[in-house]
N, C-alpha and C. Protein backbone atom coordinates (compact mmCIF):
# COMPACT_ATOMS: atom_id res chain seq x y z
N UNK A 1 0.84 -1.18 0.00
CA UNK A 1 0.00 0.00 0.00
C UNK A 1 0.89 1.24 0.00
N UNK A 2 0.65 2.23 -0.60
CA UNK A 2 1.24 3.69 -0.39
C UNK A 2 0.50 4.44 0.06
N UNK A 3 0.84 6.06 0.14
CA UNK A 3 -0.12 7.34 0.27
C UNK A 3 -0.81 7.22 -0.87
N UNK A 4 -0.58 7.15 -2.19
CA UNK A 4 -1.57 7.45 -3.23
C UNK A 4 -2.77 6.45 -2.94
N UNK A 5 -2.54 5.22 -2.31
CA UNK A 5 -4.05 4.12 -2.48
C UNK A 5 -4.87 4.49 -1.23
N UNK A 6 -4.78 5.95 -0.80
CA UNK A 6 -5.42 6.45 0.73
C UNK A 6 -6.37 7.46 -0.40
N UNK A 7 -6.19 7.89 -1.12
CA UNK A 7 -6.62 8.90 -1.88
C UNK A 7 -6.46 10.47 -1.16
N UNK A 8 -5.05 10.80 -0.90
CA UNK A 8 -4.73 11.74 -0.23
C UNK A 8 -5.04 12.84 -1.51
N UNK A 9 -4.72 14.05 -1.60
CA UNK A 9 -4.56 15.15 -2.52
C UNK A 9 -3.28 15.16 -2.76
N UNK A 10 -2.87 15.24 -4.33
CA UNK A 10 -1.69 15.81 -4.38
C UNK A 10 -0.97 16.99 -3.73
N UNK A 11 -1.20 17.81 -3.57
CA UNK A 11 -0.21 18.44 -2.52
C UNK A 11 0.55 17.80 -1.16
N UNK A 12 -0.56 17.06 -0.47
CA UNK A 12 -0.15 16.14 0.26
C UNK A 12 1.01 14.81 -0.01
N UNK A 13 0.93 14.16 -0.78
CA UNK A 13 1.65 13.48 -1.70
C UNK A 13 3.10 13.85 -1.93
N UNK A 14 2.83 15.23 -2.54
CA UNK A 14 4.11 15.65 -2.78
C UNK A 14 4.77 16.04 -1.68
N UNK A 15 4.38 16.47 -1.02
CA UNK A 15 4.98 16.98 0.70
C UNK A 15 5.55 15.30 1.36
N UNK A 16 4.90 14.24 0.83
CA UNK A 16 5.37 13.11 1.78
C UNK A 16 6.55 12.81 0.47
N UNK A 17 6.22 13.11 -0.38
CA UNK A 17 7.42 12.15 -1.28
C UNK A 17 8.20 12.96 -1.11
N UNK A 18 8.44 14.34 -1.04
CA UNK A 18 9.52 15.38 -0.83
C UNK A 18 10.16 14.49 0.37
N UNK A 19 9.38 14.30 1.63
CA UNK A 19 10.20 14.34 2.51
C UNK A 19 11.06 12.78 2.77
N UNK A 20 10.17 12.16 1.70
CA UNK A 20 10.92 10.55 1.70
C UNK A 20 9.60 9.23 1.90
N UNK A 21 8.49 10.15 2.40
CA UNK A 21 7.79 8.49 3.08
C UNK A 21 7.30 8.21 1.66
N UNK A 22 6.69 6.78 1.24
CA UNK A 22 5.91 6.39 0.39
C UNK A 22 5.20 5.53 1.09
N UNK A 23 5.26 4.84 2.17
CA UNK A 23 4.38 3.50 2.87
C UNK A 23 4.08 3.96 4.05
N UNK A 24 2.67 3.97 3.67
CA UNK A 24 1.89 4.61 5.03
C UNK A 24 1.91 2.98 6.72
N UNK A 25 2.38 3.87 7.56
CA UNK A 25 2.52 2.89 8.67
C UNK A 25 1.28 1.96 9.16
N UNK A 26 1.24 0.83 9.80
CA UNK A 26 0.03 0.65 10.07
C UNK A 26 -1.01 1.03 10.60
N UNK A 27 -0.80 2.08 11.43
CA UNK A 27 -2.11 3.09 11.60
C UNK A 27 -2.25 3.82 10.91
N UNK A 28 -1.47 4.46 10.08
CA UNK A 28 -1.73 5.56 8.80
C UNK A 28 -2.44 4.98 7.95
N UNK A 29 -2.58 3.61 7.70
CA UNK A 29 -3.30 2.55 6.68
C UNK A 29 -4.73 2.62 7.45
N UNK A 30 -4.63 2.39 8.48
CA UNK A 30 -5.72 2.50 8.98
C UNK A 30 -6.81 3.82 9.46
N UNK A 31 -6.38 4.55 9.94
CA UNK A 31 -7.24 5.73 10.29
C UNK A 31 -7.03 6.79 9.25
N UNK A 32 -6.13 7.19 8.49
CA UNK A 32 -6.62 7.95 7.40
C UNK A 32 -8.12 7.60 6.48
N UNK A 33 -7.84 6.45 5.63
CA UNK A 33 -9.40 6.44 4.68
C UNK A 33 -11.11 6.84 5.91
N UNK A 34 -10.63 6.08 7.39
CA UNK A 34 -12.15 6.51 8.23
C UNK A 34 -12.06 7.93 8.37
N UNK A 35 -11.13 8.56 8.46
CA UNK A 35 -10.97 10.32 8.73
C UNK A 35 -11.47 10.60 7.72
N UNK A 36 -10.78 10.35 6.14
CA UNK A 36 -11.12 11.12 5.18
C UNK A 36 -12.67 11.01 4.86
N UNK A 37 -13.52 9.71 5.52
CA UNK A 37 -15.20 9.66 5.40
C UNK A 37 -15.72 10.65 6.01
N UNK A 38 -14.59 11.24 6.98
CA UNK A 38 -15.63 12.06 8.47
C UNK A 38 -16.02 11.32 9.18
N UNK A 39 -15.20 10.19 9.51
CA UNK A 39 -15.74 9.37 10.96
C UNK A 39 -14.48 10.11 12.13
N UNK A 40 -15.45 9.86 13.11
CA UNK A 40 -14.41 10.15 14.46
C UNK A 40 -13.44 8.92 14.92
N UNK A 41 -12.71 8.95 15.08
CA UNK A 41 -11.52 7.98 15.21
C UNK A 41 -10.41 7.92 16.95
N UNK A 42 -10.08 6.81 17.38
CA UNK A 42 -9.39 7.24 18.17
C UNK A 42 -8.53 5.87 18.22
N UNK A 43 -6.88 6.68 18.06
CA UNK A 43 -6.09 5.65 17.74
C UNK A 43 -4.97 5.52 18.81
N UNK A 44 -4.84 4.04 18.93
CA UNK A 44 -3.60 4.04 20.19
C UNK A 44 -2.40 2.95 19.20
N UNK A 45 -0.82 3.67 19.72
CA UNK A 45 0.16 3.06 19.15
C UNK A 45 1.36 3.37 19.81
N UNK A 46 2.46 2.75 19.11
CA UNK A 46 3.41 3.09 20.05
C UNK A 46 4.44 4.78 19.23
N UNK A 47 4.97 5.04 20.13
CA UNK A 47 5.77 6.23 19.47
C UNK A 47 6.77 6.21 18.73
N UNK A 48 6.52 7.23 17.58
CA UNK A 48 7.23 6.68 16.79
C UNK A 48 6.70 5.89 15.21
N UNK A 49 5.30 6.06 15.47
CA UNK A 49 4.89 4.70 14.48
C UNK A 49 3.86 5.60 13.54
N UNK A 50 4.08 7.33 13.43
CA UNK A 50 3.36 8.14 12.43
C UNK A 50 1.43 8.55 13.03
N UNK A 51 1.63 8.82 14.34
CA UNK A 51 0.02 8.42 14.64
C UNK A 51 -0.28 10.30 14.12
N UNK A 52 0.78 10.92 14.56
CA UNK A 52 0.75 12.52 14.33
C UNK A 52 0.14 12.53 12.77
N UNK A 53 1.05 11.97 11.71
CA UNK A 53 0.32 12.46 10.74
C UNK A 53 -0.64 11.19 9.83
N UNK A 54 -0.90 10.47 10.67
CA UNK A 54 -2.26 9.71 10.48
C UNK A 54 -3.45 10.43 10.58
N UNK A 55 -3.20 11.70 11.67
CA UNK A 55 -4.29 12.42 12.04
C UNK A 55 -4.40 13.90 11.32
N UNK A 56 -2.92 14.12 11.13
CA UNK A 56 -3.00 15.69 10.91
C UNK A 56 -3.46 15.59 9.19
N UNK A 57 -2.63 14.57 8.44
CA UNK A 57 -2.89 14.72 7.07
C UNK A 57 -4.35 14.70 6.73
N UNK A 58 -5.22 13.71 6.98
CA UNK A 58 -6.45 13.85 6.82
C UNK A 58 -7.24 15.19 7.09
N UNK A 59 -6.71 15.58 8.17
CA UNK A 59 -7.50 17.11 8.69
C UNK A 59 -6.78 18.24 7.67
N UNK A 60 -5.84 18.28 7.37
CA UNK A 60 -4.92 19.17 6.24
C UNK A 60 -6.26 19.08 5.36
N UNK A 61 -6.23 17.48 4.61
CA UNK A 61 -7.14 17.86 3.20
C UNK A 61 -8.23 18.57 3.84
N UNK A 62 -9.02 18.31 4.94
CA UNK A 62 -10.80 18.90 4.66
C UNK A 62 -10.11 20.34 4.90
N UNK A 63 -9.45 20.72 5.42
CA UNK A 63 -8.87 22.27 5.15
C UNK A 63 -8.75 22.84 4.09
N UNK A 64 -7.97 21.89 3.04
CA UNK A 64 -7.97 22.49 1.92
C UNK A 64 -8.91 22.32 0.85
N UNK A 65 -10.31 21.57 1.25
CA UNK A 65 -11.51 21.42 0.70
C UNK A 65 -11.80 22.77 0.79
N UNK A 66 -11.92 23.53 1.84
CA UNK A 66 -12.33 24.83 2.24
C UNK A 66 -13.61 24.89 3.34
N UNK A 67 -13.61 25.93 3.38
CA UNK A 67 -14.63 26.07 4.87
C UNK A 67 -16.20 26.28 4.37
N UNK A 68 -16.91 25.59 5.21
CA UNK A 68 -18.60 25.12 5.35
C UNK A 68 -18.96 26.44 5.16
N UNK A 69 -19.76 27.31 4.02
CA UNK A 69 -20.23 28.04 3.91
C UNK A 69 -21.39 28.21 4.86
N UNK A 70 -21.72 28.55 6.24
CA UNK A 70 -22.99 28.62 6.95
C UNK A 70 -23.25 30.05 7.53
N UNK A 71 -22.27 30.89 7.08
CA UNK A 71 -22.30 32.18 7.97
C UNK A 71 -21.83 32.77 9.07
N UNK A 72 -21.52 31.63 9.85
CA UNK A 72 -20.59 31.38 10.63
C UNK A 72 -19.22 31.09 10.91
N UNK A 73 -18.34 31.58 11.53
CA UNK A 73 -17.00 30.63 11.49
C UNK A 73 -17.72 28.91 12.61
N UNK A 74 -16.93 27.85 12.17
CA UNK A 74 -17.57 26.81 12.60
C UNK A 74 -15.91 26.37 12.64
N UNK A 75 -16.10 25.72 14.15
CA UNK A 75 -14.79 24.51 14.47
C UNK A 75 -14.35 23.75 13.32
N UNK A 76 -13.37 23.71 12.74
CA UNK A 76 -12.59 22.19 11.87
C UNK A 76 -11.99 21.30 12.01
N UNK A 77 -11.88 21.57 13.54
CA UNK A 77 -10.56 20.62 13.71
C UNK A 77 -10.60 20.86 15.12
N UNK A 78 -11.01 19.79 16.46
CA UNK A 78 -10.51 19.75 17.36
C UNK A 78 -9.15 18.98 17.92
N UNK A 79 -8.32 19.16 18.44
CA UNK A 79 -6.87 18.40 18.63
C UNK A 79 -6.66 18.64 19.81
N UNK A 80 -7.06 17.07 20.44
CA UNK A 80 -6.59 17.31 22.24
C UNK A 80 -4.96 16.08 22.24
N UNK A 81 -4.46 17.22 23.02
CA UNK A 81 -2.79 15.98 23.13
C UNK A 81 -2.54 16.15 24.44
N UNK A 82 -1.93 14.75 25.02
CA UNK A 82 -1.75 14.59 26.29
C UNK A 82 -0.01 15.47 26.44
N UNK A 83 0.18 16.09 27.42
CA UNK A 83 1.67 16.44 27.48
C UNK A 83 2.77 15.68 27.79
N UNK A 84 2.14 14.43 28.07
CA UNK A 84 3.64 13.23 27.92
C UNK A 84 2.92 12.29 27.70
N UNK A 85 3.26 11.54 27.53
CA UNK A 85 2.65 9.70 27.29
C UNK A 85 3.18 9.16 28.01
């Protein structure tokens, strides 16, 4: 499996191949495609094993979908992190 069979956006893509990854880790295999549906997700792993951008890349794209026209500014992204593990 790679980033491209997640159906990331190219920009994304290119930012991971710039930096070297092509094989998404086993939680990146896993909780990216339920993020990118808009399911809520909550993932446990060890450190070290990409859980940061399992989470952040998915939230990047609906960012760069653009923002919910409602009239409102509306939350996109909540991100709670523990300060140590």
């Amino acid at each position: 499996m790679t980033f491209e069979d997640l159906n990331l956006i190219d920009p994304l893509l290119d930012a991971l191949d710039d930096e070297g990854y092509d094989t998404p880790t086993d939680i990146q295999a896993r909780i990216i495609p339920a993020l990118l549906e808009g399911r809520d997700c909550l993932g446990c792993a060890q450190t070290g094993t990409g859980k940061t951008a399992a989470f952040a890349l998915p939230i990047l794209q609906h960012l760069v979908a653009g923002p919910e026209r409602t009239g409102r500014r509306q939350i996109r992204a909540l991100i709670l992190s523990p300060t140590r593990e």
